[in-house]
Protein backbone atom coordinates (compact mmCIF):
# COMPACT_ATOMS: atom_id res chain seq x y z
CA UNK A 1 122.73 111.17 97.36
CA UNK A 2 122.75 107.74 97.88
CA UNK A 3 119.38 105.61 98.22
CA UNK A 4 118.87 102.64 101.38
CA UNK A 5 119.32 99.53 100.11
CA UNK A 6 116.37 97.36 99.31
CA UNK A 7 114.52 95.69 102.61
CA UNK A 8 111.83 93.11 102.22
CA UNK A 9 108.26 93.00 103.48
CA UNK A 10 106.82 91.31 105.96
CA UNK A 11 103.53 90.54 105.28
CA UNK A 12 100.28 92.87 105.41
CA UNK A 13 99.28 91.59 108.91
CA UNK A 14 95.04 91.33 108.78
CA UNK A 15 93.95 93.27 105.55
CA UNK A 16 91.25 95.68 106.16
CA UNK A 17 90.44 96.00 102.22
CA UNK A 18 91.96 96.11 98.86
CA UNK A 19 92.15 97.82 95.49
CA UNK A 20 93.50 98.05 92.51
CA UNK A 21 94.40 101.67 90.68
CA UNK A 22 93.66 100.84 87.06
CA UNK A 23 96.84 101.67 84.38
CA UNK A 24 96.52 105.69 84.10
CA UNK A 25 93.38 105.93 86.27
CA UNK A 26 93.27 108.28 89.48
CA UNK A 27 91.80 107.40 93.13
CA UNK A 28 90.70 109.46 96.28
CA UNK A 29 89.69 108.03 100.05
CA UNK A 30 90.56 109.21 103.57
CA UNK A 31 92.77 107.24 105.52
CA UNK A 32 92.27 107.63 109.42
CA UNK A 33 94.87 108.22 111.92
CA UNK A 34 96.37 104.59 112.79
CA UNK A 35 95.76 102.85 109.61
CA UNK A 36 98.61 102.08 106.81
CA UNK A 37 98.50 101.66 103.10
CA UNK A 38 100.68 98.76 101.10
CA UNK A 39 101.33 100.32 97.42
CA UNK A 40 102.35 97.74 95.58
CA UNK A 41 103.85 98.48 91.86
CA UNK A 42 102.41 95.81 90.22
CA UNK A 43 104.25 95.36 87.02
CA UNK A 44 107.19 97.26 87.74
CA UNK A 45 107.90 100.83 86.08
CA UNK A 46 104.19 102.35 87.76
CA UNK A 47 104.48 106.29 88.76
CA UNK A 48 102.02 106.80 91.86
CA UNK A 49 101.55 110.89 91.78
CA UNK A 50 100.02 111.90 95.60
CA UNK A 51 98.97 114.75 96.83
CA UNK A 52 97.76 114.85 100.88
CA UNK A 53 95.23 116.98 102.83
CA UNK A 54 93.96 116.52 106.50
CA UNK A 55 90.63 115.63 106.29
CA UNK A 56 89.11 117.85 108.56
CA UNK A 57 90.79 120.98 107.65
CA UNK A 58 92.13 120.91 103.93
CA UNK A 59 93.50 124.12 104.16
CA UNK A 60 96.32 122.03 106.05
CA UNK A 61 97.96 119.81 103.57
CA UNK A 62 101.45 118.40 102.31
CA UNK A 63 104.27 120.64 102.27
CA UNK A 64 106.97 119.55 99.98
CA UNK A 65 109.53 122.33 101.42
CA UNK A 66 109.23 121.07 104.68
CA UNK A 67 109.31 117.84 104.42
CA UNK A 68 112.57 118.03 102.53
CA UNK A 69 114.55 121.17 104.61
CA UNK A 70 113.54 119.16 107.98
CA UNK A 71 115.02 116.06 106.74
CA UNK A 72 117.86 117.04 105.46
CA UNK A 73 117.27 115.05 102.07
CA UNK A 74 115.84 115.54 98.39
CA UNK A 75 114.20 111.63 98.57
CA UNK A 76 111.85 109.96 100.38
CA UNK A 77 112.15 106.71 101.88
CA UNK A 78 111.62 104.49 105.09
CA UNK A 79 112.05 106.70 107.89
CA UNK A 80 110.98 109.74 106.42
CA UNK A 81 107.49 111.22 107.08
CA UNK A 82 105.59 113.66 105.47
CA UNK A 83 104.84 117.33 106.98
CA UNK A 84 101.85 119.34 106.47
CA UNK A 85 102.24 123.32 106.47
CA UNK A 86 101.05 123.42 110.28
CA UNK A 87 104.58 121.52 111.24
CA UNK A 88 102.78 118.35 111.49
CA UNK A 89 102.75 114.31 110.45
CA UNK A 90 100.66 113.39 107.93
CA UNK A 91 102.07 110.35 107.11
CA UNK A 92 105.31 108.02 107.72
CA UNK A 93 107.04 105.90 105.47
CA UNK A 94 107.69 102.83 107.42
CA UNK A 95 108.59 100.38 104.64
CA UNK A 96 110.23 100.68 101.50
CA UNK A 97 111.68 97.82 98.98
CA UNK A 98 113.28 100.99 96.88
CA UNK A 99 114.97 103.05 98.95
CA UNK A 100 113.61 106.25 96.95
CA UNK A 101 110.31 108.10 95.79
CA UNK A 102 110.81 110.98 94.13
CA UNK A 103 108.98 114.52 96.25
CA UNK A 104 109.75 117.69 93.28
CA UNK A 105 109.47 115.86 89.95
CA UNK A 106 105.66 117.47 89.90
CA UNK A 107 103.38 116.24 87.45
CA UNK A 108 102.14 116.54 83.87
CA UNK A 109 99.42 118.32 82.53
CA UNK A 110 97.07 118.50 79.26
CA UNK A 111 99.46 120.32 77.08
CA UNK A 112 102.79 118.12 78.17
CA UNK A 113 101.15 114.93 77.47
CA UNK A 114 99.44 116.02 74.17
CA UNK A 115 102.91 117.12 72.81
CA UNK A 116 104.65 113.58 74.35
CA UNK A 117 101.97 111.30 73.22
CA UNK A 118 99.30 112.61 71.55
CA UNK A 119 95.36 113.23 72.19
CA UNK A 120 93.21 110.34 72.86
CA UNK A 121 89.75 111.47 74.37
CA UNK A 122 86.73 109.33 76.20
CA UNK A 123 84.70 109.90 73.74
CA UNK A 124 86.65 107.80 70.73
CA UNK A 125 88.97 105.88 73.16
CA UNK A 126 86.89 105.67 75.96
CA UNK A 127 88.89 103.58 78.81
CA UNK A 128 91.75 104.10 76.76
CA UNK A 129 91.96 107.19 76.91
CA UNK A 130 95.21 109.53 77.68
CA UNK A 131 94.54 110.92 81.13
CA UNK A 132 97.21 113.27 82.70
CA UNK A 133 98.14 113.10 86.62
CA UNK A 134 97.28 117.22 87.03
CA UNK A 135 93.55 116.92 85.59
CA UNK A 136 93.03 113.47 87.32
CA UNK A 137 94.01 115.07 90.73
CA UNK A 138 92.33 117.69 90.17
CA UNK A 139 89.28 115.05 89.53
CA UNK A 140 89.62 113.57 92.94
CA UNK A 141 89.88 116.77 94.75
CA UNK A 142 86.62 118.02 93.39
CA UNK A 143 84.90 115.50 94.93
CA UNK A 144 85.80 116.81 98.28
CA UNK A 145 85.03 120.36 97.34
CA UNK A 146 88.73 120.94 96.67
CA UNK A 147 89.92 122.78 93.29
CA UNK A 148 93.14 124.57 91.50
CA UNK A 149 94.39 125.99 94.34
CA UNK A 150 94.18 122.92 96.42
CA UNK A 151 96.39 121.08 94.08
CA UNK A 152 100.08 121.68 95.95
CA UNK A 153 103.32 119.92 95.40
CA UNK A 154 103.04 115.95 95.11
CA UNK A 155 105.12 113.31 95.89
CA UNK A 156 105.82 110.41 93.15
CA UNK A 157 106.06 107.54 94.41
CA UNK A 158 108.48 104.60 92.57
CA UNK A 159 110.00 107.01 90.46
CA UNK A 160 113.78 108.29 91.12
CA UNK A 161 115.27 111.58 89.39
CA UNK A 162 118.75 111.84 88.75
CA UNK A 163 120.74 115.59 89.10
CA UNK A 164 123.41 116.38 86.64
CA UNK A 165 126.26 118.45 87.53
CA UNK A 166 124.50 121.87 86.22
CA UNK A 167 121.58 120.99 88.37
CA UNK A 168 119.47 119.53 85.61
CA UNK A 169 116.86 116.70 86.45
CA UNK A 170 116.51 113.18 84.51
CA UNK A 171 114.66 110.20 85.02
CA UNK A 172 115.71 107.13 85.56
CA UNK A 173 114.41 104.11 83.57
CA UNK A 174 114.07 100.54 85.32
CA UNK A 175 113.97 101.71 88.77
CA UNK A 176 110.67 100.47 90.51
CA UNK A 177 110.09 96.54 89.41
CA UNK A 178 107.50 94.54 89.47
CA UNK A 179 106.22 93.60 93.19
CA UNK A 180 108.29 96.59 94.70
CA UNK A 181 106.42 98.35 97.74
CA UNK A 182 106.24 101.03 99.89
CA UNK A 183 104.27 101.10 103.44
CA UNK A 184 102.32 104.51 104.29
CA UNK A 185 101.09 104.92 107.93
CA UNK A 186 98.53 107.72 108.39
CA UNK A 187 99.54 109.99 111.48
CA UNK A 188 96.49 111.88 110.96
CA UNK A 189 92.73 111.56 109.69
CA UNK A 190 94.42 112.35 105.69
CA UNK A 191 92.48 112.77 102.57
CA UNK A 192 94.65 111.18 100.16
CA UNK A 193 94.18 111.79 95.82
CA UNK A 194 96.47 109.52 93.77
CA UNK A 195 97.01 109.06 89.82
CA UNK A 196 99.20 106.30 88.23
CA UNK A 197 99.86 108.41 85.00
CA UNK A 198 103.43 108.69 83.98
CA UNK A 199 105.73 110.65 85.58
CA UNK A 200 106.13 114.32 84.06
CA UNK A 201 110.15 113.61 82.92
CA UNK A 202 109.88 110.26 81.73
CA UNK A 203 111.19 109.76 78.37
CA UNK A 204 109.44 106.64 77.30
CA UNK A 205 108.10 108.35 73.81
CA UNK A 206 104.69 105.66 74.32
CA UNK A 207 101.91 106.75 76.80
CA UNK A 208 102.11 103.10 79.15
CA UNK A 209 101.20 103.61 82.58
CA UNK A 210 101.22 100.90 85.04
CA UNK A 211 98.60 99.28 87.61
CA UNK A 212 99.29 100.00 91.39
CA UNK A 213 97.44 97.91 94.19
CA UNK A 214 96.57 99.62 97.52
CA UNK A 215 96.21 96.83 100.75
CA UNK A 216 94.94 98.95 104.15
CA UNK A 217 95.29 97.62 107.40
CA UNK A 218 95.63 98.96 110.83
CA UNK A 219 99.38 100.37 112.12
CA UNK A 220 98.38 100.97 115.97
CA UNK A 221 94.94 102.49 117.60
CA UNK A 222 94.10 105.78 116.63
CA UNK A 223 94.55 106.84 120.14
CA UNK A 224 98.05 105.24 120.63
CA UNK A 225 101.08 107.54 120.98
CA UNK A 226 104.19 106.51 118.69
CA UNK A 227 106.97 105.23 120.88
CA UNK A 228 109.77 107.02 121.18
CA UNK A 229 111.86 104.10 118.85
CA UNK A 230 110.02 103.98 116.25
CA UNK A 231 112.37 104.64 112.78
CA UNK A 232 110.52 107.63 111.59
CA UNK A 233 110.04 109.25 115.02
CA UNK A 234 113.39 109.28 115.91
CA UNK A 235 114.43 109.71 112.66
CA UNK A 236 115.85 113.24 112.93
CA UNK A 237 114.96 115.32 116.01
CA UNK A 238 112.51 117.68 114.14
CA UNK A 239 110.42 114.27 113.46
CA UNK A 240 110.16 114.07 117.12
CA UNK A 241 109.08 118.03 117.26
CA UNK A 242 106.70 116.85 114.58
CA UNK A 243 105.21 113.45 116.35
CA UNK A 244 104.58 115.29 119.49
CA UNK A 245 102.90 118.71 117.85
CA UNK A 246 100.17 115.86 115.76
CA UNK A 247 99.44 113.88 118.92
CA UNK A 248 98.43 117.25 120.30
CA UNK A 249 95.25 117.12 118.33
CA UNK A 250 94.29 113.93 119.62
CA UNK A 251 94.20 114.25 123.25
């Protein structure tokens, strides 16, 4: 399946704040309906594991199934959104400089990433310690009362996985560079939990994750209505079906 091509930036009009997600650290916040999110790969080769709740009920939260099936695609990109299990938007992607994030790579736990690169604890490495993307979203859930079973399917964002002809899955090397973005607007009040570890499949045989910057800033009022133009709305006609069943909960 072929990706969009690459589509510049504009700038982030009137920052609300900024951040930066340390190499192989993990992040949590809730992003209210109406504001976006930059993510900026900072160095080029970051992995940006994600994993999306609403914030007022977390028992509604991303589903990867549906998100794919009602798009019709196994990538995500500008013009794509993201569905929770209620049939509704979390989030849109409306700007992308890659053209594809990858939604069923998963991520790594304890065990992978001991047998890829080895064991490096807090309490000898501190900082520099090996952290996995399971255990670190588990970290950020927790402090939301969220555990195990909370942890669903994630999305990866600025990594791409390539499909062999017997339906096996590689990475592929050198695809996010340094600078690349991708622009999340927040359809709904969304706890978000992110880790920049590496991606489960990458073969890089060295544990070197990558810095990713987060710039907020406000998409539309929290009580506006999409318009009917907009490129993830009328991306597909179930994103309209989708739009219209989140508004729902705020009138």
């Amino acid at each position: 399946m072929p990706s969009n091509p690459p589509v510049d930036l504009a700038p982030v009009p009137h920052p609300l704040w900024e951040t930066v997600i340390p190499a192989g650290t993990h992040w949590s916040g809730v992003l209210r309906r109406g504001l976006a999110l930059r993510i900026v790969d900072t160095e080029g080769g970051a992995n940006l594991a994600a994993v999306f709740h609403r914030q007022e009920d977390p028992l509604e939260r991303y589903n990867m199934a549906d998100t794919l099936k009602a798009q019709h695609t196994a990538h995500l990109t500008r013009g794509h959104v993201l569905y929770s299990d209620m049939g509704r938007v979390l989030a849109s992607i409306t700007a992308d400089t890659l053209g594809w994030h990858d939604p069923i790579g998963g991520v790594g736990d304890a065990r992978l990433f001991a047998q890829k690169y080895g064991v490096a604890r807090y309490q000898e490495h501190r900082n520099a310690m090996i952290r996995n993307g399971r255990d670190s979203l588990l970290l950020e859930l927790a402090k939301y009362g969220l555990g195990t079973r909370d942890l669903v399917a994630n999305v990866n964002f600025f990594s791409k996985l390539a499909t062999g002809d017997d339906g096996s899955l590689s990475f592929v090397a050198n695809h996010s560079r340094a600078g690349d973005a991708v622009d999340l607007r927040f359809e709904m009040n969304t706890l978000v939990a992110f880790s920049s570890a590496p991606h489960p499949l990458d073969p890089a045989p060295e544990y070197r994750p990558k810095a990713v910057k987060l710039i907020a800033y406000r998409a539309y009022p929290g009580d506006a209505v999409v318009p009917s133009d907009d490129a993830c709305r009328a991306h597909c006609a179930e994103n309209e079906r989708g739009f219209t069943n989140t508004e729902r909960l705020f009138v």
